[in-house]
N, C-alpha and C. Protein backbone atom coordinates (compact mmCIF):
# COMPACT_ATOMS: atom_id res chain seq x y z
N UNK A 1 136.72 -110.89 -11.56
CA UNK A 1 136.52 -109.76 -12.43
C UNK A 1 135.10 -109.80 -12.99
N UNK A 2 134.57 -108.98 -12.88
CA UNK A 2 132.88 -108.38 -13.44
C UNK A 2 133.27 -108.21 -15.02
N UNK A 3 131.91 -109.15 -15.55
CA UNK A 3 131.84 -109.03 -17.12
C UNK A 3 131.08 -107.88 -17.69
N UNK A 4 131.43 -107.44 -18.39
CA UNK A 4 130.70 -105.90 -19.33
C UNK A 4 129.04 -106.05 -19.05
N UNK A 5 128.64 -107.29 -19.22
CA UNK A 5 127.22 -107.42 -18.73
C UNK A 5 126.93 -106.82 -17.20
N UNK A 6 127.49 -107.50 -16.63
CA UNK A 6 127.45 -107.31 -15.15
C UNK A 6 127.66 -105.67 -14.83
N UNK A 7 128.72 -105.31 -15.31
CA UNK A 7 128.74 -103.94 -15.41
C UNK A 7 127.39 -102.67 -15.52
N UNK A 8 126.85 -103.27 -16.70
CA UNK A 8 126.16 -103.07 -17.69
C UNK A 8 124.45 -102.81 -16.41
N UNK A 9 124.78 -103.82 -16.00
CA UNK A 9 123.43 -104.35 -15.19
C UNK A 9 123.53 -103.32 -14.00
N UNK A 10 124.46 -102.83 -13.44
CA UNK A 10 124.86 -102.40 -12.39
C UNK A 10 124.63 -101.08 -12.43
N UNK A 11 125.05 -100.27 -13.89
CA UNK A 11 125.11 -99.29 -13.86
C UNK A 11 123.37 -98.91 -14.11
N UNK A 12 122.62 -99.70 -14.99
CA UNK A 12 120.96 -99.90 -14.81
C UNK A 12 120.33 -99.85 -13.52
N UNK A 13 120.98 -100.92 -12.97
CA UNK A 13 120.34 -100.88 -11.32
C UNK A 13 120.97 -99.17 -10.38
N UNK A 14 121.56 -98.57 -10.47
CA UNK A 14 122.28 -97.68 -10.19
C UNK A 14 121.08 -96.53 -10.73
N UNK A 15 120.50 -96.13 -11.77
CA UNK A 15 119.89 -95.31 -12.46
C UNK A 15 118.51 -95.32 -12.11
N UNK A 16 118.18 -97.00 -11.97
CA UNK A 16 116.61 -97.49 -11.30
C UNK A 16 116.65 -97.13 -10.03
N UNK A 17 117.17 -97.50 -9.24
CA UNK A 17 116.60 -97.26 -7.51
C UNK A 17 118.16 -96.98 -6.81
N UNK A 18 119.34 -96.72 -7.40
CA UNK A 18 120.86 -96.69 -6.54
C UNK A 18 120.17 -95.08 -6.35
N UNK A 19 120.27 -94.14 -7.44
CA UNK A 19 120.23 -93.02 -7.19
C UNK A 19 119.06 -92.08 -6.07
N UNK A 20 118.16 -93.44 -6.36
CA UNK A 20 116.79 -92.84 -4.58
C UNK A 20 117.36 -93.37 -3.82
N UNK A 21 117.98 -94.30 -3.55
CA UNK A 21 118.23 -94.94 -1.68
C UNK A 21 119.53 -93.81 -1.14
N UNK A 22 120.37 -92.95 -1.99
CA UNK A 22 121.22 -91.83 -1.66
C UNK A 22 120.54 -90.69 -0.59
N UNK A 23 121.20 -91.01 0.70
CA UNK A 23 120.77 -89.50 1.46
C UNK A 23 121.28 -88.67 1.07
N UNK A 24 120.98 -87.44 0.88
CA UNK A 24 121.25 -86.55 0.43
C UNK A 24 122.15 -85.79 1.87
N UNK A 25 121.55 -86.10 3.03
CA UNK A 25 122.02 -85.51 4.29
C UNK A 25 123.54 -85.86 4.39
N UNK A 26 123.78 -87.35 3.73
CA UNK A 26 124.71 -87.58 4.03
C UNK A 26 126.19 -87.04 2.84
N UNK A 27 125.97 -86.43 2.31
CA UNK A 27 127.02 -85.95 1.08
C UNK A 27 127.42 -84.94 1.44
N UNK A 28 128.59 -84.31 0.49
CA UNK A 28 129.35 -83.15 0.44
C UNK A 28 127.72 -82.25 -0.91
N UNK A 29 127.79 -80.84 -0.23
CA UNK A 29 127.60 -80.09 -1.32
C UNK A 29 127.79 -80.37 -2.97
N UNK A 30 129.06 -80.97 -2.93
CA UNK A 30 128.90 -80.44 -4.36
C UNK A 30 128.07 -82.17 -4.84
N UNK A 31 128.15 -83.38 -4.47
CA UNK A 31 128.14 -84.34 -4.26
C UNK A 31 126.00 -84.28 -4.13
N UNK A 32 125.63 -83.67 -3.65
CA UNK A 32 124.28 -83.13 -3.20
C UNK A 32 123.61 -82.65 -4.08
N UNK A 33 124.27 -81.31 -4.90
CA UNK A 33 124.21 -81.12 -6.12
C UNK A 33 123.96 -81.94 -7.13
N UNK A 34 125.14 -82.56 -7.54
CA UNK A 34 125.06 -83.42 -8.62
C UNK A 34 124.27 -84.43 -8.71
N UNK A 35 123.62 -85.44 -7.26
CA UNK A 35 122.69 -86.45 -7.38
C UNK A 35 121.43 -85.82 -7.29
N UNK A 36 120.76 -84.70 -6.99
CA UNK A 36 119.52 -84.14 -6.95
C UNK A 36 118.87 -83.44 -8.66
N UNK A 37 120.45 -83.16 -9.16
CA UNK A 37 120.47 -82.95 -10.60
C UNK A 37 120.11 -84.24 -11.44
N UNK A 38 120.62 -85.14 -11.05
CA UNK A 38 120.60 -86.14 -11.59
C UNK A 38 119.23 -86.91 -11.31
N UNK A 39 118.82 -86.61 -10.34
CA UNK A 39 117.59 -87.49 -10.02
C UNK A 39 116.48 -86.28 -11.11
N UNK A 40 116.54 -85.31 -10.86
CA UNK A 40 115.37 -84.19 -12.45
C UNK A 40 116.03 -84.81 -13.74
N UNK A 41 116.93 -85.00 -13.34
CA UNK A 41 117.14 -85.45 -15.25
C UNK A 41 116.64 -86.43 -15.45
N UNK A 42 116.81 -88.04 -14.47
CA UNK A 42 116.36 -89.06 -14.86
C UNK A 42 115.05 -88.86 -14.79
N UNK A 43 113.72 -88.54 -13.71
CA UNK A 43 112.74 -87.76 -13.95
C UNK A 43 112.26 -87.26 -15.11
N UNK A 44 112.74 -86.48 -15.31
CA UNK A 44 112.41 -85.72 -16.69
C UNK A 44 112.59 -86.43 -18.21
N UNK A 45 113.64 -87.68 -17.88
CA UNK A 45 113.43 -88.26 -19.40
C UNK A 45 112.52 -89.36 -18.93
N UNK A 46 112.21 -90.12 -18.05
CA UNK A 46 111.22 -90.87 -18.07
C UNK A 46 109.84 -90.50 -18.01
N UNK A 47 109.41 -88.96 -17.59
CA UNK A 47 108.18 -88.25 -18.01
C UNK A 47 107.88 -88.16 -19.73
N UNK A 48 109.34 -87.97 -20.22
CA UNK A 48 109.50 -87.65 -21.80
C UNK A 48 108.79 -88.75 -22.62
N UNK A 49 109.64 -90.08 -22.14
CA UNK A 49 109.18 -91.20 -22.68
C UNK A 49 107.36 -91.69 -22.54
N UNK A 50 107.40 -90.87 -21.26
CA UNK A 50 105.92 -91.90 -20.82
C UNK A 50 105.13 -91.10 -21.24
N UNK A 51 105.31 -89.83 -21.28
CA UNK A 51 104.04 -88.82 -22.18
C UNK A 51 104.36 -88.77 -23.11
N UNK A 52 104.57 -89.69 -23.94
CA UNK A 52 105.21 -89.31 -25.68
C UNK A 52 104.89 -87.90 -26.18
N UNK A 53 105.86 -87.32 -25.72
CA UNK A 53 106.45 -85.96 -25.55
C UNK A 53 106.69 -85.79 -27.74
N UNK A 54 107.26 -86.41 -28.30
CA UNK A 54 107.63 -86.53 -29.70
C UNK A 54 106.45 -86.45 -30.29
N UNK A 55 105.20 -87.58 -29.95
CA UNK A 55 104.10 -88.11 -30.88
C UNK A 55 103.49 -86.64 -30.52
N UNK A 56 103.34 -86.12 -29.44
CA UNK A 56 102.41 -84.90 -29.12
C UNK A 56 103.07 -83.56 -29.58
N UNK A 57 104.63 -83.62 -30.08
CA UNK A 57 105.10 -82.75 -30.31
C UNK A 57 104.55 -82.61 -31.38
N UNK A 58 104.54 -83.49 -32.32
CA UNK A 58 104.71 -83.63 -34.11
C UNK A 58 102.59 -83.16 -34.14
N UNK A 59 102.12 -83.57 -33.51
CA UNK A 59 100.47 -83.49 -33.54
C UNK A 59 100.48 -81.89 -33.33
N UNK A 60 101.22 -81.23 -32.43
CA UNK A 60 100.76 -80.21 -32.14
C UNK A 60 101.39 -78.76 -33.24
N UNK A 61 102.00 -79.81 -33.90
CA UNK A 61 102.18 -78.62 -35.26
C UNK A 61 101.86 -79.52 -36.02
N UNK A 62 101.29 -80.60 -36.46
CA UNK A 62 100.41 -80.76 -37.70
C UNK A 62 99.59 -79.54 -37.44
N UNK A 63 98.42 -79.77 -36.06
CA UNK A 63 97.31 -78.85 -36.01
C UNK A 63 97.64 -77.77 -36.01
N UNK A 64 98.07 -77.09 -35.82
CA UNK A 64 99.22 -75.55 -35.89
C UNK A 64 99.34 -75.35 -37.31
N UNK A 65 99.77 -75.99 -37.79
CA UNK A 65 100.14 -75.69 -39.39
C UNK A 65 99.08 -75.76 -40.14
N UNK A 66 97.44 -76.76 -39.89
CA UNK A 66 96.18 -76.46 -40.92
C UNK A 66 95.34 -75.62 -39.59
N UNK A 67 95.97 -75.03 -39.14
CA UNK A 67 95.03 -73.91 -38.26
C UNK A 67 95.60 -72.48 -39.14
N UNK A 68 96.80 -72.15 -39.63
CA UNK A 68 97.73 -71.21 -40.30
C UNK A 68 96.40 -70.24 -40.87
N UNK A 69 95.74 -71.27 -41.92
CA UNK A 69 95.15 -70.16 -43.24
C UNK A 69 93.79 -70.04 -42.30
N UNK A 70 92.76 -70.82 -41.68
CA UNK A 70 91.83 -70.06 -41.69
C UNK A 70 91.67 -69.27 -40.07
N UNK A 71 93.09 -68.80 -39.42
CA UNK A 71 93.16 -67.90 -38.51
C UNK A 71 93.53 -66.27 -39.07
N UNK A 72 94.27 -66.86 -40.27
CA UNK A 72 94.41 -65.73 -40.96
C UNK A 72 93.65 -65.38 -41.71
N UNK A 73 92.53 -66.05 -42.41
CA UNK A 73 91.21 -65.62 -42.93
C UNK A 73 90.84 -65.11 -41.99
N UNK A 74 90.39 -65.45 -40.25
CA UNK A 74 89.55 -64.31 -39.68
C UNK A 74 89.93 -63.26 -39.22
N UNK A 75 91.41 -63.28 -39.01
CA UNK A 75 92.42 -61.91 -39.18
C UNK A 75 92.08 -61.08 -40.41
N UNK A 76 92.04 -61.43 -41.77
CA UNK A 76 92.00 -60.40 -43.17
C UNK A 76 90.27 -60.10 -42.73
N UNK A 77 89.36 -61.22 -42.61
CA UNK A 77 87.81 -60.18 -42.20
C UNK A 77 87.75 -59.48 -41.41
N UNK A 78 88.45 -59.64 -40.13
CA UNK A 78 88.00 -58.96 -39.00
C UNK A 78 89.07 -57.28 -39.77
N UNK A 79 90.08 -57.40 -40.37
CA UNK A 79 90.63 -56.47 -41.14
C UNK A 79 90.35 -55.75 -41.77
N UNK A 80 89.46 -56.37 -42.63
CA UNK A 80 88.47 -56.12 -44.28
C UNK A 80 87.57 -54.81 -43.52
N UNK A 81 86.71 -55.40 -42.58
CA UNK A 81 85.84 -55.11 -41.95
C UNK A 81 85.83 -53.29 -41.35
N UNK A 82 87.30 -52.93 -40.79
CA UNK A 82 87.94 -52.07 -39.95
C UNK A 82 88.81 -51.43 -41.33
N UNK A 83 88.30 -51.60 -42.25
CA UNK A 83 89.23 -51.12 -43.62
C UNK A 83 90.59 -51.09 -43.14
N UNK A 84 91.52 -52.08 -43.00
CA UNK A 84 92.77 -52.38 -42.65
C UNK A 84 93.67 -53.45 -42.98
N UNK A 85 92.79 -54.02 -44.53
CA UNK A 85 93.22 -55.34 -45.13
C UNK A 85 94.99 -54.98 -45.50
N UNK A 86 95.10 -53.60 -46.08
CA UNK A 86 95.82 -53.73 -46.88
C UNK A 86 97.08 -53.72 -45.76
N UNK A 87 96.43 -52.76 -44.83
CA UNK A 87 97.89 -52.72 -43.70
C UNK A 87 98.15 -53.66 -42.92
N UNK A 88 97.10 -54.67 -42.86
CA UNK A 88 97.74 -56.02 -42.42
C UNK A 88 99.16 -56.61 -43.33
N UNK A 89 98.09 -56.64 -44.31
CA UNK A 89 99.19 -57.39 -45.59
C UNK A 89 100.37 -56.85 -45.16
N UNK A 90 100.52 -56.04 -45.19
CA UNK A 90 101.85 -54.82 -45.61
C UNK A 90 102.91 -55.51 -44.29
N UNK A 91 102.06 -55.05 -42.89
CA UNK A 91 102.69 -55.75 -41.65
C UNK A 91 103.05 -56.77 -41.64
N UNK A 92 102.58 -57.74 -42.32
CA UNK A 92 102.79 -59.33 -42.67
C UNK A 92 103.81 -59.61 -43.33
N UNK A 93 104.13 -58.91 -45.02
CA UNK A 93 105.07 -58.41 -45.21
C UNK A 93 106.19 -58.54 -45.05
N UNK A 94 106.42 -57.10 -44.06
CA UNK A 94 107.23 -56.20 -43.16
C UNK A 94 108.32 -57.51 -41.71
N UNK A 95 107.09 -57.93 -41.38
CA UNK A 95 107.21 -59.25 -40.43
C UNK A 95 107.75 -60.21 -40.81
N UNK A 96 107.30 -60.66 -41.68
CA UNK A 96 108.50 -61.94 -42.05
C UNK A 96 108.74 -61.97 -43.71
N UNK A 97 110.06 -60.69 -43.37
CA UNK A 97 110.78 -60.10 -44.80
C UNK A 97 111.67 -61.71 -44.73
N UNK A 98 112.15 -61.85 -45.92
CA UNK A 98 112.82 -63.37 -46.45
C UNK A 98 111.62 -64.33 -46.82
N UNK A 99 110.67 -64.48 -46.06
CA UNK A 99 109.68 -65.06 -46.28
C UNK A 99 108.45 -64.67 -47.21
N UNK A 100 108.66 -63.94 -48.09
CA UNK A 100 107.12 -63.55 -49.29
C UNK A 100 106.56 -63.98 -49.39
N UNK A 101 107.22 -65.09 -50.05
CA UNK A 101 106.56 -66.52 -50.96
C UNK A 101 105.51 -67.13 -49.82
N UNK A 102 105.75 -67.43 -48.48
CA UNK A 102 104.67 -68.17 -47.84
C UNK A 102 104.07 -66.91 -47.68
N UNK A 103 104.26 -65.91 -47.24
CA UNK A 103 103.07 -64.86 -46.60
C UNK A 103 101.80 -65.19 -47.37
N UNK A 104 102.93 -64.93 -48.96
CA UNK A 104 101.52 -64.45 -50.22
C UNK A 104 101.10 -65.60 -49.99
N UNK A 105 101.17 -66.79 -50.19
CA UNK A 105 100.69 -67.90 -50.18
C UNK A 105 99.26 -68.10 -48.87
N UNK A 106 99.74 -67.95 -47.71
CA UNK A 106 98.64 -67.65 -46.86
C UNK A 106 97.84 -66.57 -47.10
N UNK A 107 98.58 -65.70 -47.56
CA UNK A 107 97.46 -64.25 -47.66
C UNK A 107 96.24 -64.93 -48.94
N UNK A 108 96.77 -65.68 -49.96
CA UNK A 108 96.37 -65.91 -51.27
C UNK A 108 95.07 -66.77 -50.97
N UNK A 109 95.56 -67.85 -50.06
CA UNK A 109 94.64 -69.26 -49.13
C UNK A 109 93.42 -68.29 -48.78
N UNK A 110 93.78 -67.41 -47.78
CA UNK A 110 92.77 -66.36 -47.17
C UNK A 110 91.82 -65.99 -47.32
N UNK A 111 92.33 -65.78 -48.63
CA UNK A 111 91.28 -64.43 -49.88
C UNK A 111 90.38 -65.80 -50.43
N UNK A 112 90.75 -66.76 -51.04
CA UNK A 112 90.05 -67.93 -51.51
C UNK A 112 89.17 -68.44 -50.49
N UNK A 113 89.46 -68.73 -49.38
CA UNK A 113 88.64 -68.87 -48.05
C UNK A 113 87.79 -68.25 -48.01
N UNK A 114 88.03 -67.05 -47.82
CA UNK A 114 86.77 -65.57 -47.92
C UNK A 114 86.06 -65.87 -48.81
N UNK A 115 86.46 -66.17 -50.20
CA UNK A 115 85.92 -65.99 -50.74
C UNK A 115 84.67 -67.12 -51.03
N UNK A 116 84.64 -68.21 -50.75
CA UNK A 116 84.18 -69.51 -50.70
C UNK A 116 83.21 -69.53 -49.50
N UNK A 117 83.39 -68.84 -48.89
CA UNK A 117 82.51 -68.76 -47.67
C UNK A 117 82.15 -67.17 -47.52
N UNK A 118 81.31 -67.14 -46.37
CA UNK A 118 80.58 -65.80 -46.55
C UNK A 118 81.37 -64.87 -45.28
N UNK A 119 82.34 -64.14 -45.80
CA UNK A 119 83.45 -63.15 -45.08
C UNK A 119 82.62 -62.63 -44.33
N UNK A 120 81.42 -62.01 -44.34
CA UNK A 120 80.92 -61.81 -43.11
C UNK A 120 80.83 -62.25 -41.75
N UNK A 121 80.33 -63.80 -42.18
CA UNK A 121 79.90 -64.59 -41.30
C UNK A 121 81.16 -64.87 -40.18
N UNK A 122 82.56 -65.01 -41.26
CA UNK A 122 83.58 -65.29 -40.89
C UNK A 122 83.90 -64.23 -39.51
N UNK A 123 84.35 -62.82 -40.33
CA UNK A 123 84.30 -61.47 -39.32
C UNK A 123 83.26 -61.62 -38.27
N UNK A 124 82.20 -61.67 -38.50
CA UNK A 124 81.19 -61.57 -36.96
C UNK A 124 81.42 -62.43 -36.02
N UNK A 125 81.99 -64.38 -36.20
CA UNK A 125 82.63 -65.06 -35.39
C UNK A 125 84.28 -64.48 -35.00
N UNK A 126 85.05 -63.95 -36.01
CA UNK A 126 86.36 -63.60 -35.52
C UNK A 126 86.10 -62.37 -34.32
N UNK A 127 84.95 -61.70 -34.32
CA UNK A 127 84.37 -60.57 -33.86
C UNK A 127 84.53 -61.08 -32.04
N UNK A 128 82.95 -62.04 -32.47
CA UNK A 128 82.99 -62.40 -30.99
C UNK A 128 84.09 -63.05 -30.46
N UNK A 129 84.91 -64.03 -31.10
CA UNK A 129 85.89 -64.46 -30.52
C UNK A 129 86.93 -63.25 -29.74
N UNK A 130 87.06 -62.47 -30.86
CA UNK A 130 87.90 -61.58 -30.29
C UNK A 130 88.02 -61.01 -28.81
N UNK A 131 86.36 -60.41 -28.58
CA UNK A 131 85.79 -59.81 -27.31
C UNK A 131 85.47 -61.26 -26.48
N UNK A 132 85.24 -62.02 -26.56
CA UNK A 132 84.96 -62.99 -26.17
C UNK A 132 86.39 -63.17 -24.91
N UNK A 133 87.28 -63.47 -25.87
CA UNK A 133 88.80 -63.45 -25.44
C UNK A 133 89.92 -62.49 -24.50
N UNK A 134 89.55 -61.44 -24.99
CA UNK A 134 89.62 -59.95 -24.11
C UNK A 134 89.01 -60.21 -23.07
């Protein structure tokens, strides 16, 4: 009788290299299916692990989240600019009703941004970016 270890080891070795030495030629359909499924899944979580898929997740909304206010500063200049501050706001708003409290809060960041720096300068880079991008 095989001990839980042994087991244990088997079903490891089974996951490492049992599931590649499987012909596929040689199975039933549904049998074909299920180990080709199984070989993307194991695939796919050992890509997960090895590209720390988590550490790059969590980085890519830190930067996402202090990118928030001054994309929306060159949104309110390039706005300001096209006299259309207020109907941004409004759309913003309108867009994420339940949510006020952060809008104003970014809209609020915005205006302080602008204001601390020279809204022009801001608009003429949001400018070219814009066409730049187009």
């Amino acid at each position: 009788m095989k001990s839980p270890l042994q087991s244990a080891a088997e079903i490891v070795d089974f996951f490492r290299e049992g599931v590649w030495r499987i012909r596929l030629k040689d199975l039933n359909i549904i049998r074909r299916f299920l180990i080709k499924y199984l070989r993307v899944i194991i695939i796919a979580a050992k890509e997960f692990v090895y590209d720390k898929c988590p550490l790059r997740a969590s980085a890519l909304t830190y930067y996402s989240l202090l990118s928030v206010v001054p994309v929306a500063a060159m949104g309110f200049a390039i706005a300001k600019g096209f006299r259309l501050q207020t109907l941004l706001e409004e759309q913003l708003m309108e867009k994420f009703s339940g949510q006020e409290v952060m809008v104003m809060q970014i809209i609020e960041f915005s205006r302080n941004m602008l204001k601390n720096t020279k809204g022009g300068i801001i608009a003429g880079v949001g400018v070219v970016v814009l066409l730049w991008a187009v």
